[in-house]
Each structure stands twice: as structure tokens, then as C-alpha cells.
Protein backbone atom coordinates (compact mmCIF):
# COMPACT_ATOMS: atom_id res chain seq x y z
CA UNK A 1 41.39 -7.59 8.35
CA UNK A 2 38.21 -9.05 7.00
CA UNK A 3 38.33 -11.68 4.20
CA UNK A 4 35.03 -10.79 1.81
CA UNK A 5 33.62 -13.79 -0.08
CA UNK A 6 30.14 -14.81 -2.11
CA UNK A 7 27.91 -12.99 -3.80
CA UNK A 8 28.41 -9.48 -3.42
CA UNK A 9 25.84 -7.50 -5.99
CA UNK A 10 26.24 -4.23 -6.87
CA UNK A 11 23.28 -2.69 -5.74
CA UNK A 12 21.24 -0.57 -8.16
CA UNK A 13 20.62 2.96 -6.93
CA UNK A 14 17.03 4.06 -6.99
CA UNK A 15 16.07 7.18 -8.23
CA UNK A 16 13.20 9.65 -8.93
CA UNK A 17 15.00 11.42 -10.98
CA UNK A 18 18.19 11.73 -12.04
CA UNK A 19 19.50 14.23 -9.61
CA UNK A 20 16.80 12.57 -6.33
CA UNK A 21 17.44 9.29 -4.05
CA UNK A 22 14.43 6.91 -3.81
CA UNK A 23 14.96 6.55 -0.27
CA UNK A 24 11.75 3.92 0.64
CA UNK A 25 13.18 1.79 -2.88
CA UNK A 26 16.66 1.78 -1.34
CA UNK A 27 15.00 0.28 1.32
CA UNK A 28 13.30 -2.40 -0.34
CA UNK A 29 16.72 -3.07 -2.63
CA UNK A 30 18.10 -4.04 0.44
CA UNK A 31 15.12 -6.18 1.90
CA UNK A 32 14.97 -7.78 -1.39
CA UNK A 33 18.83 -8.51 -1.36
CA UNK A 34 19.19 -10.11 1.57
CA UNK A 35 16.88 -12.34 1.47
CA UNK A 36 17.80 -13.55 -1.53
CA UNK A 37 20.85 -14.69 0.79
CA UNK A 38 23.43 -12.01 -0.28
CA UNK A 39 26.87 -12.06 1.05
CA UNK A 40 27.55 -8.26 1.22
CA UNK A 41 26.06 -5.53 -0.77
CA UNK A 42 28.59 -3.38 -2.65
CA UNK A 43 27.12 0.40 -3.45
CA UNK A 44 28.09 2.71 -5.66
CA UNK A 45 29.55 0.48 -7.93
CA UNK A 46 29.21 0.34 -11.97
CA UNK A 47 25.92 -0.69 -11.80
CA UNK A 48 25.19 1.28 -9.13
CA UNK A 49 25.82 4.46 -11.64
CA UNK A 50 28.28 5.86 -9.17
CA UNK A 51 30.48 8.25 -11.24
CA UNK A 52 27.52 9.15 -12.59
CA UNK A 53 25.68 10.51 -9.41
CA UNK A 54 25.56 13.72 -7.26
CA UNK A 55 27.54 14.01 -4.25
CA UNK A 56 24.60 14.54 -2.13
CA UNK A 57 23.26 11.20 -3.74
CA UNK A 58 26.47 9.28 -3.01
CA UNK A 59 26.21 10.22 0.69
CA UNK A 60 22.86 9.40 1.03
CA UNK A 61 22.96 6.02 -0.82
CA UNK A 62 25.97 5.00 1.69
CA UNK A 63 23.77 6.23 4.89
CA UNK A 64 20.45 4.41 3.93
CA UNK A 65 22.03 1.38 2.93
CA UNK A 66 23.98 0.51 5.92
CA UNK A 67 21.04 2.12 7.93
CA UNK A 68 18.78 -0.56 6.12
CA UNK A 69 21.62 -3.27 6.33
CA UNK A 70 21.94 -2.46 10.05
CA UNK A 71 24.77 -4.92 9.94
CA UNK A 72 23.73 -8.20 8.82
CA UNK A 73 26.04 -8.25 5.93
CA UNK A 74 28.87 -6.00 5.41
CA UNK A 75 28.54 -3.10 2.85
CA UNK A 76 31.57 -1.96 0.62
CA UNK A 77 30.98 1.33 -0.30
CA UNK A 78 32.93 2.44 -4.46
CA UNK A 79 34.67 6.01 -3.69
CA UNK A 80 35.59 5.91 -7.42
CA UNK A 81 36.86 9.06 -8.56
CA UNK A 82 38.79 11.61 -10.47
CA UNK A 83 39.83 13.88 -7.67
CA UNK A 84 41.95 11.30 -4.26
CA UNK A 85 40.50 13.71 -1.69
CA UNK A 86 36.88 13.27 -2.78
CA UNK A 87 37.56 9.56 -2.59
CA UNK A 88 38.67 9.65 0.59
CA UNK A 89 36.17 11.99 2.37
CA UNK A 90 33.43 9.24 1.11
CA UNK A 91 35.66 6.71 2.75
CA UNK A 92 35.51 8.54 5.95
CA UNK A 93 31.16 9.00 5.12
CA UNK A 94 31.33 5.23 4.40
CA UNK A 95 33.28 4.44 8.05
CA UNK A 96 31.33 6.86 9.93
CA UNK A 97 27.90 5.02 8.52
CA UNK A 98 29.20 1.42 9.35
CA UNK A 99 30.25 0.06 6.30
CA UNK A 100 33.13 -2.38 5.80
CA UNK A 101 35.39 -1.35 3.15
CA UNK A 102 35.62 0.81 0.35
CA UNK A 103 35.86 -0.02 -3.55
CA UNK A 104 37.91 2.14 -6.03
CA UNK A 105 38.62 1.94 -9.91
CA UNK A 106 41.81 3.70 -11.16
CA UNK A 107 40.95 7.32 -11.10
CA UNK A 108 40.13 8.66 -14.98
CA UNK A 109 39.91 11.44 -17.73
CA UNK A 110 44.17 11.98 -17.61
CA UNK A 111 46.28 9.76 -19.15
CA UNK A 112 48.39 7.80 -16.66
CA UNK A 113 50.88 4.71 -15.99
CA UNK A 114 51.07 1.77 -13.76
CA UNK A 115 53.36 3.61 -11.19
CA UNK A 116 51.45 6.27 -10.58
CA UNK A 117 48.19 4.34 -10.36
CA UNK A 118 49.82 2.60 -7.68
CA UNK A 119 51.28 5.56 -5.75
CA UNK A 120 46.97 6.91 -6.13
CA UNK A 121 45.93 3.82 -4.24
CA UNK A 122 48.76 3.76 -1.74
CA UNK A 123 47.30 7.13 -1.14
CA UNK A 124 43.89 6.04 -0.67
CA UNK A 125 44.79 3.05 1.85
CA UNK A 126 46.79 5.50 3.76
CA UNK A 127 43.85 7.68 4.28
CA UNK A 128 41.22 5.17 4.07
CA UNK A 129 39.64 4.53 7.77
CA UNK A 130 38.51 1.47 6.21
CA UNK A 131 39.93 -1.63 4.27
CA UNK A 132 40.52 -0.82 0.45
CA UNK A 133 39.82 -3.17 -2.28
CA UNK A 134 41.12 -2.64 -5.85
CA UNK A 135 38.74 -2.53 -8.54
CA UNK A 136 39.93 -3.40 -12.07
CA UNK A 137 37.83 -1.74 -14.81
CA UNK A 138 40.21 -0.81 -17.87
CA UNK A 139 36.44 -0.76 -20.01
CA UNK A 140 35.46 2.39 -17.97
CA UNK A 141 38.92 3.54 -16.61
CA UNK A 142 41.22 2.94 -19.70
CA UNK A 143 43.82 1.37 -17.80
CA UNK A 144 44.44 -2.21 -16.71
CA UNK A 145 45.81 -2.73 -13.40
CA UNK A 146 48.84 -5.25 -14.24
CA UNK A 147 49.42 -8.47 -11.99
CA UNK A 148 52.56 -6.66 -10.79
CA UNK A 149 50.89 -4.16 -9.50
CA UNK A 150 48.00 -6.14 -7.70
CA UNK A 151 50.77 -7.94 -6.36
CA UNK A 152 52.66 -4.98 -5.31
CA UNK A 153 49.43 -3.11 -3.43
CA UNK A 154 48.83 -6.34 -2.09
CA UNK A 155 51.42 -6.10 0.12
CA UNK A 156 49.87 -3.14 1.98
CA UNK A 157 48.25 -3.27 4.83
CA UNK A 158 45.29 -1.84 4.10
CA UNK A 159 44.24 -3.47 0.87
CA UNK A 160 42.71 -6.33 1.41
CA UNK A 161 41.28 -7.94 -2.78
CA UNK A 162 40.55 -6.95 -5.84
CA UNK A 163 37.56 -7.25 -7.92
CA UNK A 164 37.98 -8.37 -11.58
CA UNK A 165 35.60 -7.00 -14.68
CA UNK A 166 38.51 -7.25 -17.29
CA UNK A 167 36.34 -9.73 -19.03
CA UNK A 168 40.03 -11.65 -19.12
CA UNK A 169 39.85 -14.89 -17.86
CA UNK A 170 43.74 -15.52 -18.27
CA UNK A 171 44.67 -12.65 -16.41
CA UNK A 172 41.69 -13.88 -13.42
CA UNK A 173 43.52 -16.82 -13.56
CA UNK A 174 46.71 -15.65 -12.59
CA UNK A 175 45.04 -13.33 -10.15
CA UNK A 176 43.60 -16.55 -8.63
CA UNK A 177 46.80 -18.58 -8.69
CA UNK A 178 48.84 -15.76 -6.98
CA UNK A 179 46.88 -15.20 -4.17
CA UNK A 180 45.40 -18.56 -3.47
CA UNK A 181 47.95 -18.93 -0.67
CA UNK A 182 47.16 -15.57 1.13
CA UNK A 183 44.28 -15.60 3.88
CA UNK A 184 44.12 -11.88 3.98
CA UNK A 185 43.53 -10.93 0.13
CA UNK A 186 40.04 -11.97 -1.92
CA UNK A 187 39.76 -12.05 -5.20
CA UNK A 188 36.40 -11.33 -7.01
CA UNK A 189 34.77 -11.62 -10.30
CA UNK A 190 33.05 -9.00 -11.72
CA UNK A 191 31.41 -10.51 -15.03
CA UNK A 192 28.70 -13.21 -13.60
CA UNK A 193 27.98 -14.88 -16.87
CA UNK A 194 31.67 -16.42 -15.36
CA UNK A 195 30.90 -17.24 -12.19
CA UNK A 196 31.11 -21.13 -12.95
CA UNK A 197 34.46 -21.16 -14.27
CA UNK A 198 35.72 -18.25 -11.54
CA UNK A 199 34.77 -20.66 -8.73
CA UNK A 200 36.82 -23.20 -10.54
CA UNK A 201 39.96 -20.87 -10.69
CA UNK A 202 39.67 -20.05 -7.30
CA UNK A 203 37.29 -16.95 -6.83
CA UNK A 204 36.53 -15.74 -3.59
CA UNK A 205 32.97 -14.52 -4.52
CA UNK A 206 31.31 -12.53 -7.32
CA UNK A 207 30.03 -9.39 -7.54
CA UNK A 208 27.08 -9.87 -9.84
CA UNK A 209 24.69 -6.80 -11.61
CA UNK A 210 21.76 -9.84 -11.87
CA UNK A 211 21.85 -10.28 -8.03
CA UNK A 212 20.00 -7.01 -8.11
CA UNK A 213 16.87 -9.00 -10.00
CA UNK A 214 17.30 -12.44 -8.87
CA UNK A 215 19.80 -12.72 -5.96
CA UNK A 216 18.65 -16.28 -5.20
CA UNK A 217 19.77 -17.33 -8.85
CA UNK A 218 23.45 -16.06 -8.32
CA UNK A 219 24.03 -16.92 -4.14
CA UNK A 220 22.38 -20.84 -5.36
CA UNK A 221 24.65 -20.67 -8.45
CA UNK A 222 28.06 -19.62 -6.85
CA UNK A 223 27.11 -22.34 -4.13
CA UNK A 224 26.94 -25.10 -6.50
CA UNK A 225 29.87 -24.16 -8.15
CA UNK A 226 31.59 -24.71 -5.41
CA UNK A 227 30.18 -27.99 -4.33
CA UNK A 228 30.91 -29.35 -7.95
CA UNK A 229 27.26 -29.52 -8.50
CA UNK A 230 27.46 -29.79 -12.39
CA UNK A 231 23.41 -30.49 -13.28
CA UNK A 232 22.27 -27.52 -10.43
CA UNK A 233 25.19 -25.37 -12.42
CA UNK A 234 24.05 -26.03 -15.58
CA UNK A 235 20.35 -25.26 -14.81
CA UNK A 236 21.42 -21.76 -12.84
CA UNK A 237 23.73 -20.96 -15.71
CA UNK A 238 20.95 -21.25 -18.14
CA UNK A 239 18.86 -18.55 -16.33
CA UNK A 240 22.10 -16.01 -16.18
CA UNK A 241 21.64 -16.58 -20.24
CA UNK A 242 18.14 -15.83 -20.23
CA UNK A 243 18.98 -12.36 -18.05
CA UNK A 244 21.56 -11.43 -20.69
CA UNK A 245 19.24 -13.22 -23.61
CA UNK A 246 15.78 -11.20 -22.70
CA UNK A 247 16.59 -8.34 -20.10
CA UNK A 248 20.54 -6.69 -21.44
CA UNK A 249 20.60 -7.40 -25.19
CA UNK A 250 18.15 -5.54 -27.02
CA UNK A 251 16.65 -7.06 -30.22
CA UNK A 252 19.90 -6.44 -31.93
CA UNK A 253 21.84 -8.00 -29.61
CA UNK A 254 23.15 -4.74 -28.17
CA UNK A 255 24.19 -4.43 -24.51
CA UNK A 256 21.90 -1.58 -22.10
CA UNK A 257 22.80 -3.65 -18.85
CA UNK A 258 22.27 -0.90 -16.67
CA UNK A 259 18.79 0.73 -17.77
CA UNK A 260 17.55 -2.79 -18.37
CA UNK A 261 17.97 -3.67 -15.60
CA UNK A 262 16.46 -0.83 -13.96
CA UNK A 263 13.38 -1.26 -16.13
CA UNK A 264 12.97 -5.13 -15.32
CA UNK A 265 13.06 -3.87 -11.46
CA UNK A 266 10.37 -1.71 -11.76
CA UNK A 267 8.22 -4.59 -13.76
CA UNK A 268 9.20 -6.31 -10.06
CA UNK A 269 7.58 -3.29 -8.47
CA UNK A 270 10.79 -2.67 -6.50
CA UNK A 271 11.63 0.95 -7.38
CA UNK A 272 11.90 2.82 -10.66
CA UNK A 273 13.51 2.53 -13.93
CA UNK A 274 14.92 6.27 -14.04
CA UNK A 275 18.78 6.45 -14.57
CA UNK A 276 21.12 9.04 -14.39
CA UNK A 277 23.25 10.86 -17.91
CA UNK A 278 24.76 9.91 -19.49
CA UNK A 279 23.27 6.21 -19.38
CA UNK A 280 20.89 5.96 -23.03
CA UNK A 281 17.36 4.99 -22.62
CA UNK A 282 16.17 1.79 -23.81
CA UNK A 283 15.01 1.60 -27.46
CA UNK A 284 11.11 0.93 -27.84
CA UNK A 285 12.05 -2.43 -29.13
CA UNK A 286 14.30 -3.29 -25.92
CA UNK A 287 11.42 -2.07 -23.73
CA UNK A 288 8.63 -3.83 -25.42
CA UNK A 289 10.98 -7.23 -25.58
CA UNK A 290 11.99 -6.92 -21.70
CA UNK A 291 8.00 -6.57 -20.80
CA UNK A 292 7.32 -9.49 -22.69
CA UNK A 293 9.84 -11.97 -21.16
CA UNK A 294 10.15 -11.25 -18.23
CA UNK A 295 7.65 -13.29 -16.76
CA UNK A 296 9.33 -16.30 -18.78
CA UNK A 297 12.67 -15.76 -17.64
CA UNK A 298 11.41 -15.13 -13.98
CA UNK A 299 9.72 -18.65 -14.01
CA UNK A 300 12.70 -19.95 -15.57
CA UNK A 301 14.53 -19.00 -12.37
CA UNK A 302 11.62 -20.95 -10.77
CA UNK A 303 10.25 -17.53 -9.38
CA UNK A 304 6.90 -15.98 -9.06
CA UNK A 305 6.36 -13.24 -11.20
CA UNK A 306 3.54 -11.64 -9.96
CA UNK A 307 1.72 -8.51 -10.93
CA UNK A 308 3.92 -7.39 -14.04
CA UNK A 309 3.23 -3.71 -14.32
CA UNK A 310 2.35 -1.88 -18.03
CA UNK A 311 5.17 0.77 -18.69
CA UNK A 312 4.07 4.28 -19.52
């Protein structure tokens, strides 16, 4: 089974509109990713707006990536959702295209428990042609996978980590602890302003939205975490403030991650800031603030800006 580790980024999915791939931007996502010196590139994810898109888009996304990755780092594909047999046909899409693994959150909308959240994945790893890793989202999903139950899919086969965006460090912590024996089972953060203290716990690798922007900044940061490199650290961890600082928070100190994000992209020239419903559009103030900074907090991470384009 393969052990996944480093910077993993969720990888933005393109779009013309909200219901059309940007095919040639996927592309350049994935040029742009890698060499910023990417571990693995993890589609469909949070970030990537995957609940969020059309079936036809999910397919697509999975084939151009790993057509575009053609192998150099693996691809974990999210088959997040509410019905188990979608999630695994787009685990068989996801094997059939090359990719390495699949990702899945807790399926949502009814009310459930621990147990049969468990029996779901066991379900999924069964039918999965590829490696499964758990995905812990109780912001999105409304449920919290408990330690017991990490440590009781762990035990199967085909499960092989789980990624972490609880935004609770204690509960990381533990994850960290309990596993830190077991070669076959990674665990990854999913919050990167934690990154620093992850690596100290233990992480395996983190699977960071402002990889998508400024992969260099997150691959150099989780390395010198690991090496103990506490000024290099220090200096990387300012620029993750300055993402969340001048690109997430609006003026008010509200969180748009994912439409920020997007917007800061296109400034990049790298593919378009159009997202998908339910996702809100960025206030005029959040727009105005993000074309203003950028620039700083791209030569903060000691990168050239470039041509920053006017938005429309």
C-alpha cells in the first residue's frame, strides 16, 4: 500500500462557468503545481468545490488531471458524496484514469452515528479499486469521525490515512500519537495556517488550499518544519498570514477562502475566478483589497508578481 506524505494541495477546479471545465487552466494548475515541488495533487476536494460540481465535471477534472500529471506525482481523487454507489463509480473513473487513491468525507444531509459512518466507509474500501483515505470534515459534514473509529477503519486493508480539517489540534494530536508506529497509515493536516506545529506532532504531510497560489511557500515551509529550521519557519509562516491577512479575510475579517482564492489566481493569469453555487461572490471591498495586495504579499513570498490583471 502506498504511504502519502508532503504537501498535497487541493487543487482548485477551473471553470468557465459554473456548470463548464476549463480544460487548458486545468492544465496549467497542474504545470504550476508541480513545479512548485508538490507532493501529490488531491482533486475534488473542499477547495476543489467538489460537492458542488456536475458529474460530468467531476469526471473530467479526474481525467485531465492525471492526463496532465502523467504520473509524476500521485493524484487522490475526493468521491465525497451523499449517495455510496456514486462514490464508488468515481473511484472506479479515478482507477481507470491512473490516480492513486481516493478521498471521502462522511456522506451528508441525514442525520447519522459513528457506527454507521463506519459500516459507509467499510463499504467504500470494499468497493474501492483503489486505496481509501478518510477525510474528517465535521464543518461541512456535521459529524466528527471519533479516534475510535479512525482507529477501527484503520485496521482495514484498504484504508490507508486520514486527513484532518477539524481545526482541533488535540484531537490531531492523538491522531498523530496513535499511528506514529504504523508504516502503512498517514496522517494529514488539513488547516495549513498549522502546518508548523502538525510537523511537530507528527504529520505526514499537509494538504494546503494556498499551495494552489504559492506551492513553493507551503512544500519550503513543511520542509523546514521538519528540519527544525525555526528562522526559515518563521519567515514562511509569516507569508501563510499574509494569504489569510490580504487574499481570505475580507475587510471585515470575514472568511471567502474559496472565491478568493480563485480571484487571486486569475490576477496570476492562471485560469478564472468563476465558482460554482452555492459559493457567495466576493464583496466589492474583498475584491478591491485582494487586487491591491496581492503584489505585496506575492513579493513577500519572495515571488515575481508580474502582469497583475484589472478585474472587470
Amino acid at each position: 500500500m502506498p504511504r502519502f506524505s508532503g504537501i498535497v494541495p487541493p487543487v482548485v477546479t477551473p471553470l468557465t462557468r459554473p456548470d463548464q471545465l476549463d480544460v487548458e487552466a486545468v492544465r496549467r494548475i497542474v504545470d504550476h503545481l508541480l513545479a512548485g515541488g508538490v507532493n501529490g495533487l488531491f482533486v475534488l476536494g473542499t477547495t476543489g468545490e467538489g460537492p458542488s460540481l456536475t458529474y460530468q465535471i467531476r469526471y473530467e477534472m479526474v481525467e485531465v488531471v492525471c492526463e496532465a500529471a502523467a504520473g509524476r506525482v500521485p493524484v487522490l481523487v475526493g468521491v465525497t458524496d451523499t449517495s455510496l454507489a456514486e462514490s464508488i463509480h468515481l473511484a472506479e473513473h479515478a482507477a481507470a484514469n491512473g490516480a492513486a487513491a481516493v478521498v471521502a468525507a462522511a456522506p451528508y444531509y441525514f442525520a447519522t452515528s459513528q457506527n454507521a459512518v463506519a459500516d459507509w466507509f467499510r463499504q467504500l474500501a470494499d468497493s474501492s479499486p483503489l486505496p481509501l483515505m478518510l477525510y474528517n470534515m465535521p464543518g461541512c459534514v456535521e459529524i466528527h469521525l471519533a479516534l475510535d473509529t479512525v482507529v477501527d477503519l484503520s485496521t482495514h486493508q484498504n484504508i490507508v490515512g486520514v486527513k484532518d480539517s477539524s481545526g482541533d489540534f488535540e484531537y490531531f494530536q492523538q491522531l498523530c500519537r496513535t499511528f506514529s508506529d504504523d508504516p502503512d497509515f498517514s496522517v494529514f493536516m488539513g488547516p495549513e495556517e498549522l502546518i508548523p506545529q502538525a510537523v511537530a506532532a507528527g504529520a505526514d504531510g499537509g494538504v494546503c488550499g494556498g499551495g494552489n497560489l504559492l506551492p513553493h511557500t507551503y512544500v519550503d515551509l513543511f520542509e523546514a518544519s521538519k528540519r527544525g529550521d525555526k528562522a526559515e519557519t518563521e519567515r514562511l509562516r509569516n507569508v501563510v498570514e499574509q494569504v489569510f491577512e490580504h487574499i481570505y479575510r475580507d475587510p471585515e475579517g470575514h472568511m471567502n477562502l474559496i472565491p478568493a482564492l480563485k480571484l487571486a489566481m486569475r490576477l496570476r493569469g492562471i485560469c478564472t475566478a468563476c465558482t460554482a453555487p452555492p459559493l457567495p461572490p466576493l464583496t466589492p471591498e474583498h475584491t478591491t483589497q485582494i487586487t491591491l495586495q496581492l503584489a505585496n504579499v506575492l513579493k513577500v513570498a519572495g515571488v515575481e508578481s508580474g502582469a497583475i490583471a484589472s478585474v472587470p
